[in-house]
Protein backbone atom coordinates (compact mmCIF):
# COMPACT_ATOMS: atom_id res chain seq x y z
CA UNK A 1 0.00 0.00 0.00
CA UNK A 2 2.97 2.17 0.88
CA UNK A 3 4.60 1.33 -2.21
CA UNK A 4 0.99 1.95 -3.56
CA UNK A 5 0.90 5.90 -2.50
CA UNK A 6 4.78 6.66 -3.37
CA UNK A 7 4.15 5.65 -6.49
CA UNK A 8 1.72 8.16 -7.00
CA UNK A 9 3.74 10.82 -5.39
CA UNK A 10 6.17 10.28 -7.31
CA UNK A 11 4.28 9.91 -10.62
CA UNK A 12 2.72 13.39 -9.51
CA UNK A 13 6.01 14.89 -9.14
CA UNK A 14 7.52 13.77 -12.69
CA UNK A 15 3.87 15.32 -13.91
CA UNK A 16 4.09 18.99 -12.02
CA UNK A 17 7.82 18.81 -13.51
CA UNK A 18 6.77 17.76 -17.22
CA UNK A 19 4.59 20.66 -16.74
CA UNK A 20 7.30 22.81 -15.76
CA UNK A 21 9.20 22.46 -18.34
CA UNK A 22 6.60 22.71 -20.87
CA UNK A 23 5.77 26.19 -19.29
CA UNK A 24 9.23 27.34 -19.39
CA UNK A 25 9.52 26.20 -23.20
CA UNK A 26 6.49 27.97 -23.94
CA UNK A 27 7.95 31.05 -22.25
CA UNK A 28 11.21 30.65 -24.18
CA UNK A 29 9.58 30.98 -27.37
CA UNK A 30 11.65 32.97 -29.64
CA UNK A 31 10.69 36.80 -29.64
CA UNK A 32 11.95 38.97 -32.86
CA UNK A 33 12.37 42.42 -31.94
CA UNK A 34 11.54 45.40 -34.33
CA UNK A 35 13.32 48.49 -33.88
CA UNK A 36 11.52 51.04 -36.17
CA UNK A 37 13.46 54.27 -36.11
CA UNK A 38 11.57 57.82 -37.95
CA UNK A 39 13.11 61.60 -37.53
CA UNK A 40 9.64 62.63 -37.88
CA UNK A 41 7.76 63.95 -34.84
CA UNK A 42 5.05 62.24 -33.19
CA UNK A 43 2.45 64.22 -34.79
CA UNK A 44 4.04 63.71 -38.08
CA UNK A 45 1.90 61.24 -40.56
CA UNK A 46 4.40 58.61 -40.71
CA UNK A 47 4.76 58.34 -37.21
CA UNK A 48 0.42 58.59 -36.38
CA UNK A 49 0.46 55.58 -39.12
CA UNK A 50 3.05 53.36 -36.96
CA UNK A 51 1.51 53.49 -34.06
CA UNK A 52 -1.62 51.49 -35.94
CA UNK A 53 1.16 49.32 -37.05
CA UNK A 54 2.61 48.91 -33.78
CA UNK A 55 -0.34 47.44 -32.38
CA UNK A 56 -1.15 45.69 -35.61
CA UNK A 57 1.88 43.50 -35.65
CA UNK A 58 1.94 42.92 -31.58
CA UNK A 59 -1.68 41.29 -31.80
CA UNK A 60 -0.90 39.87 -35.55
CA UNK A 61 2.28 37.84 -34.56
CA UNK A 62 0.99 36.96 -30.66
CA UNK A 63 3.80 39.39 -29.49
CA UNK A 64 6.31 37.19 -30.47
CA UNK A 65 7.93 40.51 -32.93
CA UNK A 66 8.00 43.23 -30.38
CA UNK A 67 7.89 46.45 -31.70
CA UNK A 68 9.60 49.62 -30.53
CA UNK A 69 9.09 53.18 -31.91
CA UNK A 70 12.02 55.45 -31.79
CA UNK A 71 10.88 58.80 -33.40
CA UNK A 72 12.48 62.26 -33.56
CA UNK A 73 15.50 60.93 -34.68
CA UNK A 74 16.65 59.24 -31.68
CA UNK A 75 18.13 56.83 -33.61
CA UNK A 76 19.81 59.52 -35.90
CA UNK A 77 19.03 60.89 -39.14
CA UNK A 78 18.16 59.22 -42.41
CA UNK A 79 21.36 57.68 -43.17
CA UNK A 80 22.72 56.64 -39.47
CA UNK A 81 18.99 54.69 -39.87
CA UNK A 82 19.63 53.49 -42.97
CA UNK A 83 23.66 52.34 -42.49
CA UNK A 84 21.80 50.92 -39.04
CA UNK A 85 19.72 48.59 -41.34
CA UNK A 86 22.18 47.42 -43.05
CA UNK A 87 23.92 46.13 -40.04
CA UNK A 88 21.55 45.26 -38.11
CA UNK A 89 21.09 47.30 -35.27
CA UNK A 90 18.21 48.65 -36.96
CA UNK A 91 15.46 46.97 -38.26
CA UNK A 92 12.78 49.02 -39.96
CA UNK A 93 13.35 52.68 -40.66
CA UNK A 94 11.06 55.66 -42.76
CA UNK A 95 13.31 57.07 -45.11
CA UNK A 96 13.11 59.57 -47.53
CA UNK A 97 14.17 58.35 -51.24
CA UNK A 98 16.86 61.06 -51.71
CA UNK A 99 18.31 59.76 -48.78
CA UNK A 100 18.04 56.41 -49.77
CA UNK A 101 19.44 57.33 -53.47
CA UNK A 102 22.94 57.93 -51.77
CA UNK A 103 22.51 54.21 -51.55
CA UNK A 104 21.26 53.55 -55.18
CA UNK A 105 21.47 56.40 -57.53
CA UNK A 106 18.01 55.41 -59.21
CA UNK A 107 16.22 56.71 -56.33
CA UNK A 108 17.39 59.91 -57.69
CA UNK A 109 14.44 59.52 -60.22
CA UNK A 110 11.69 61.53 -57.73
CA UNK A 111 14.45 63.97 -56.56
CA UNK A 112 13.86 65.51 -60.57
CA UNK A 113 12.53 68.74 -60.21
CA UNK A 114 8.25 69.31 -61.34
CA UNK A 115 7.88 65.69 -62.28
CA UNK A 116 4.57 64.46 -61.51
CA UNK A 117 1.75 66.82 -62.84
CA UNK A 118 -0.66 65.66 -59.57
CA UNK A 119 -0.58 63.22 -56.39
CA UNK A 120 -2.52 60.79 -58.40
CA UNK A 121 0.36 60.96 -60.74
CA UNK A 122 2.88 60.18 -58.35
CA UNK A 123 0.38 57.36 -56.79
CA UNK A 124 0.52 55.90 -59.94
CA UNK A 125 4.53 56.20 -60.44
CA UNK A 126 4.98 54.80 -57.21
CA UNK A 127 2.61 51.77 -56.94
CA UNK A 128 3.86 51.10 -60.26
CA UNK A 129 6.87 49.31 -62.57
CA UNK A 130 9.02 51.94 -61.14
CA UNK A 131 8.04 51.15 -56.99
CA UNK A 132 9.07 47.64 -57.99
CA UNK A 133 12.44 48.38 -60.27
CA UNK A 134 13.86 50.44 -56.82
CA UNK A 135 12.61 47.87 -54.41
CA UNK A 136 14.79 45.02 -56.52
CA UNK A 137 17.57 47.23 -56.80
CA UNK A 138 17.27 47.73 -52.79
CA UNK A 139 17.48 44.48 -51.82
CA UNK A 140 21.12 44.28 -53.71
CA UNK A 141 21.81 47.05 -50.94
CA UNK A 142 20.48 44.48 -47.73
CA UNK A 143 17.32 46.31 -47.55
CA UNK A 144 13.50 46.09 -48.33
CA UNK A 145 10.59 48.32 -49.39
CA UNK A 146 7.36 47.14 -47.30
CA UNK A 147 5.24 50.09 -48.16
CA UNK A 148 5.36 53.23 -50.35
CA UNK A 149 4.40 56.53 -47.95
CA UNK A 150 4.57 59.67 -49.30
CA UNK A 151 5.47 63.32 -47.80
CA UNK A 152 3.67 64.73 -50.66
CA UNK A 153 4.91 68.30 -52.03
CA UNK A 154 8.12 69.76 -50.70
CA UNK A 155 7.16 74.06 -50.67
CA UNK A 156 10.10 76.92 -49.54
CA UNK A 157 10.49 78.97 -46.18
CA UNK A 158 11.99 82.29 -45.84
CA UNK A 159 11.82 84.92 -43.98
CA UNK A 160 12.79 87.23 -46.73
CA UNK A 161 9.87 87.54 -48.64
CA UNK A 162 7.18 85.46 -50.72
CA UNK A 163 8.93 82.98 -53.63
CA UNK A 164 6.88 83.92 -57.03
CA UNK A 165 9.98 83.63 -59.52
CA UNK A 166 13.30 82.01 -59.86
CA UNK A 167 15.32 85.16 -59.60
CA UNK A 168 13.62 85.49 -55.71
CA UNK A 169 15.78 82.68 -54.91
CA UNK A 170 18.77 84.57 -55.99
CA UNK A 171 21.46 84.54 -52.99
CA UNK A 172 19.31 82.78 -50.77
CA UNK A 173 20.97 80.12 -48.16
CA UNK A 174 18.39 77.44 -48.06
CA UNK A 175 19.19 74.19 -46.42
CA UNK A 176 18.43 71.40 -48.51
CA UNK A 177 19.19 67.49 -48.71
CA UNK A 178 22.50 65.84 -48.79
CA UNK A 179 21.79 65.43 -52.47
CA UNK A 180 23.63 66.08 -55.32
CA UNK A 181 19.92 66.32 -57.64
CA UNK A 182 18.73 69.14 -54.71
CA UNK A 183 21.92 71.02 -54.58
CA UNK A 184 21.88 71.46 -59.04
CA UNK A 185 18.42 71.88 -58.46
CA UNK A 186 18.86 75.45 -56.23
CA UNK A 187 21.71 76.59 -57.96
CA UNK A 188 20.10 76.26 -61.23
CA UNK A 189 17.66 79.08 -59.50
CA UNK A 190 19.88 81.13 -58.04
CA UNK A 191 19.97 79.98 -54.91
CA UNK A 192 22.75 79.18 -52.35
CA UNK A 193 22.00 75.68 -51.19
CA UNK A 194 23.62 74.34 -48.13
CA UNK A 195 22.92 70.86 -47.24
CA UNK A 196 22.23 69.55 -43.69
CA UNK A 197 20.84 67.02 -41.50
CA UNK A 198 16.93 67.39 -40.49
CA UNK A 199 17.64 66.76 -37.01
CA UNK A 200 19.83 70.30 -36.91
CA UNK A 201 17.61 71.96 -38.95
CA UNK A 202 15.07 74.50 -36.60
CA UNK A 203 18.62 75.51 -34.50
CA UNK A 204 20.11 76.65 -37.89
CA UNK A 205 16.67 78.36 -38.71
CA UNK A 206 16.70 79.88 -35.58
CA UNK A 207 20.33 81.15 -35.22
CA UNK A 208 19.96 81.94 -38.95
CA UNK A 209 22.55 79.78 -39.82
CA UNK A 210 20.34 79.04 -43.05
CA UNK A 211 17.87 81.79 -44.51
CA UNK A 212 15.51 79.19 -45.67
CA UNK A 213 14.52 75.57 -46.02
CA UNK A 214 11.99 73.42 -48.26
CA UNK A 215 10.01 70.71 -47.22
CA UNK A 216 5.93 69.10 -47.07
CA UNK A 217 2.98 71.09 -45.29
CA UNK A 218 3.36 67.85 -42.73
CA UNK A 219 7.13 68.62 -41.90
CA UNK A 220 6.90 72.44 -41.48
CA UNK A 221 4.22 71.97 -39.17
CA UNK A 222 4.94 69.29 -37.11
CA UNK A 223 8.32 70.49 -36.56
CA UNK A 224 7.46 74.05 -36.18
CA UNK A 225 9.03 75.42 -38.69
CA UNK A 226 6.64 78.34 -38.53
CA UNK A 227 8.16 79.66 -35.23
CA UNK A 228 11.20 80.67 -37.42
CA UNK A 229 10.18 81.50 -40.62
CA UNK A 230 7.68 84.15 -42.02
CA UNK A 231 6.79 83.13 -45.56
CA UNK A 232 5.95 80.22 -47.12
CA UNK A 233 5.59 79.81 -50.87
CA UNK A 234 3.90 77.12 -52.03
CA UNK A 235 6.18 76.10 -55.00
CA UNK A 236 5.77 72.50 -55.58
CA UNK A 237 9.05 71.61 -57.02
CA UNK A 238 9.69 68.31 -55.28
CA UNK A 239 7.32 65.41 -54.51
CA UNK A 240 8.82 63.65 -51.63
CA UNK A 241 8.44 59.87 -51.24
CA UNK A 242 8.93 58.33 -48.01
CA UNK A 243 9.38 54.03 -48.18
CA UNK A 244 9.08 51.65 -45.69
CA UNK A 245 12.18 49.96 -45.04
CA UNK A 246 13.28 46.74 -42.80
CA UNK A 247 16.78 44.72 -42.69
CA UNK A 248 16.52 42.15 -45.64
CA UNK A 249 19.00 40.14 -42.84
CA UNK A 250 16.37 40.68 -40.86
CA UNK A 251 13.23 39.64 -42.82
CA UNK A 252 15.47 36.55 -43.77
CA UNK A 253 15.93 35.77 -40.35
CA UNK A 254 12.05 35.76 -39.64
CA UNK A 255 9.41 32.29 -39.94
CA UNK A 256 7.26 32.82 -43.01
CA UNK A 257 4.40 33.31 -40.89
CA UNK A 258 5.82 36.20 -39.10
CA UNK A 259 7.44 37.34 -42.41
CA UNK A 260 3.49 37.60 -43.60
CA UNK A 261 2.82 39.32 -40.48
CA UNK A 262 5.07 41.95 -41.31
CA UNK A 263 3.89 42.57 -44.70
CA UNK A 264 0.75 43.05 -43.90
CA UNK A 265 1.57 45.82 -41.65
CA UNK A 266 3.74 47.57 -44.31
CA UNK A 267 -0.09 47.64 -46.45
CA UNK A 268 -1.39 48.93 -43.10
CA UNK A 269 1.09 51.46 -43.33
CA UNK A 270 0.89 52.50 -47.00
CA UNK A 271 -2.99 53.33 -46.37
CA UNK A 272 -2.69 54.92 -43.03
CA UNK A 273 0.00 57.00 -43.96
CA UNK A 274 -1.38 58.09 -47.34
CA UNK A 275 -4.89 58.73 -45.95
CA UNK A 276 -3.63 60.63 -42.64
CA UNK A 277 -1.19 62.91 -44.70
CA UNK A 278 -3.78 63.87 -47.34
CA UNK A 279 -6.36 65.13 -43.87
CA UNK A 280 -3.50 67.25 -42.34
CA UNK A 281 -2.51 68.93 -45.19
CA UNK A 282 -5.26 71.35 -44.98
CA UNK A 283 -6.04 71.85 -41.57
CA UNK A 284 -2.13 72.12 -40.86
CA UNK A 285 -1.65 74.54 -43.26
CA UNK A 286 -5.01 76.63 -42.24
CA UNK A 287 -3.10 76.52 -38.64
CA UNK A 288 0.20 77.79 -39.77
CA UNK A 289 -1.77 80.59 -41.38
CA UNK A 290 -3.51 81.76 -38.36
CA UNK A 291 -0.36 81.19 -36.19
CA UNK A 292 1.10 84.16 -38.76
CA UNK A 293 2.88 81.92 -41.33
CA UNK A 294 2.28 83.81 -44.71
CA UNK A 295 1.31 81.78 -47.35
CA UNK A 296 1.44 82.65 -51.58
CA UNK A 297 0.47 79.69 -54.22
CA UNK A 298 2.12 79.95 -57.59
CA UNK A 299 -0.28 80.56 -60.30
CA UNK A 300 0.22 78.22 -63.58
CA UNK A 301 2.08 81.09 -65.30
CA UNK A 302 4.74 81.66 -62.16
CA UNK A 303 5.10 77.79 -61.94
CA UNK A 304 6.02 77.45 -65.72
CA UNK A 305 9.42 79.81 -65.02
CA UNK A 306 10.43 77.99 -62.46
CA UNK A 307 9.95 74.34 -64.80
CA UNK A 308 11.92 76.11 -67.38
CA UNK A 309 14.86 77.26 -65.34
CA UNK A 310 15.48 73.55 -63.67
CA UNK A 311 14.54 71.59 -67.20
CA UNK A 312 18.43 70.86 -67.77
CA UNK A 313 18.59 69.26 -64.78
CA UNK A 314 17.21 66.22 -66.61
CA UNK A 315 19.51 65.73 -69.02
CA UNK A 316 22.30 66.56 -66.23
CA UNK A 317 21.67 63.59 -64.09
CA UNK A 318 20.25 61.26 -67.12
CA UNK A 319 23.23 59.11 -67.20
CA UNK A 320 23.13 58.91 -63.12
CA UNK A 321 19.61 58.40 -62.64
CA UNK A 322 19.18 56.28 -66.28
CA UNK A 323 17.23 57.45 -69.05
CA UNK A 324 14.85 54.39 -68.61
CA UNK A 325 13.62 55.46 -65.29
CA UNK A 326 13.01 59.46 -65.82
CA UNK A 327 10.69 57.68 -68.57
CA UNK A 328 9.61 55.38 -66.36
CA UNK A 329 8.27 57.85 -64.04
CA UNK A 330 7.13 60.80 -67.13
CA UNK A 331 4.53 58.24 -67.83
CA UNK A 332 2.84 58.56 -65.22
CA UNK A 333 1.11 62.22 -65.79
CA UNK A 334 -0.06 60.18 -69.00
């Protein structure tokens, strides 16, 4: 009978252990982190759209990829992000396309000067052959386009005086991109481009290190750009696309499911993004107006001078950019 009951005790023992072990294998389940590193601010579009996509991928994947934001550039700017990726320190990142074209010249492409005619045009460029061409010439980089955002139309700052005409760029320090496109761009106009990282960007304004800047409606307002400047003319001249990016190490190091899982949050992000910049636009601007930011829109006529004076900047990065994809993307406003 003895024998009988230790038995059992010790059959109950090898059970609560069995079950021990099971609960510590379950807790050792592999978790994939996700660092996903913006300069924007948290108001900015991009950033609004990852915290959906945050949440979206914890729930998706059971929390087994956990998902950090690190906005404001607290990871760095653009290319600490994207060199970051590449390594692996990093795994997801917003980046702008003129950053990324320091990378792969044929990114170069949207940094042309007046080349789509509309949004829809550039929706069209983007979700097209020519979103697919960059993404495959990425990857040979160790990186991956997940989703297409967009910044939409990059306008100029000063605090010299509304921009109606080439010649009131003349002698004008504007900060632009580290970009060879955006520096030929300005000078072609006159201008005195200096480039510089965002993240030093509102000091410069502010010590008036830099007369003036260009960027979206979304940028200039979320990082209050309009504390500094006085004018803001509403030129059009760039259409700034913003990609999704992870580690292709990275994605190549996930399961398939959770490589799905990730996928489907870069869609999430395309829409959110997209939809959430296209609201703000307006309303930020209408803000900016009433905090004493002074606004001009070029009329047809104003905006055809300024198309002229920057048209042999096309045939000046041709060869860099290739003549295939400045075709690529002209078709487009067909």
């Amino acid at each position: 009978m003895k024998m009988k009951k230790l038995n059992g005790i010790l059959l109950l023992i090898v059970g609560l252990l069995f079950l021990a072990a099971s609960s510590t294998q379950a807790a050792a389940e592999p978790t994939y982190r996700m660092k996903i590193a913006s300069v924007g601010s948290e108001t900015h579009p991009s950033s609004m759209a990852l915290a959906e996509v945050k949440k979206f991928i914890d729930d998706k994947s059971g929390k087994k990829i956990e998902v950090s934001l690190y906005l404001n550039s607290a990871l760095g700017a653009d290319r600490q992000i994207t060199e970051g990726m590449q390594l692996g320190t990093i795994e997801c990142g917003v980046i702008g396309t003129t950053n990324l074209a320091n990378f792969e010249p044929k990114f170069n492409v949207f940094d042309l000067p007046f080349l789509f005619k509309d949004q829809k045009a550039a929706y069209k460029s983007i979700d097209g052959p020519i979103g697919k061409t960059l993404d495959e010439a990425l990857r040979k980089q160790g990186l991956r386009i997940i989703a297409w955002g967009v910044n939409g139309y990059r306008h100029i700052t000063n605090n010299r005086g509304p921009i109606t005409k080439p010649d009131d760029l003349k002698g004008l320090k504007i900060r632009c991109m580290e970009n060879p496109v955006h520096v030929a761009t300005f000078k072609r106009m006159g201008a005195n481009p200096t480039p510089m990282s965002f993240s030093e960007l509102y000091t410069a304004l502010a010590q008036k290190t830099v007369d003036a800047q260009e960027n979206p409606i979304n940028l200039v307002y979320s990082s209050k750009f309009y504390e500094v400047q006085k004018f803001y003319s509403l030129t059009g001249h760039l259409y700034a696309v913003v990609p999704l990016v992870v580690s292709e190490r990275w994605f190549q190091s996930l399961p398939k499911d959770m490589q799905t899982v990730v996928l489907e949050g870069g869609k999430l992000y395309q829409k959110r993004e997209r939809a959430i910049n296209e609201k703000q636009e307006k309303g930020m601007l209408e803000e900016m107006k009433k905090m004493g930011l002074q606004v001009n829109v070029l009329t047809s006529e104003q905006k055809k001078a300024f198309i002229a004076a920057t048209l042999p900047i096309y045939d000046q990065f041709k060869d860099r950019i290739g003549a295939d994809m400045v075709e690529l993307a002209k078709q487009a406003n067909q």
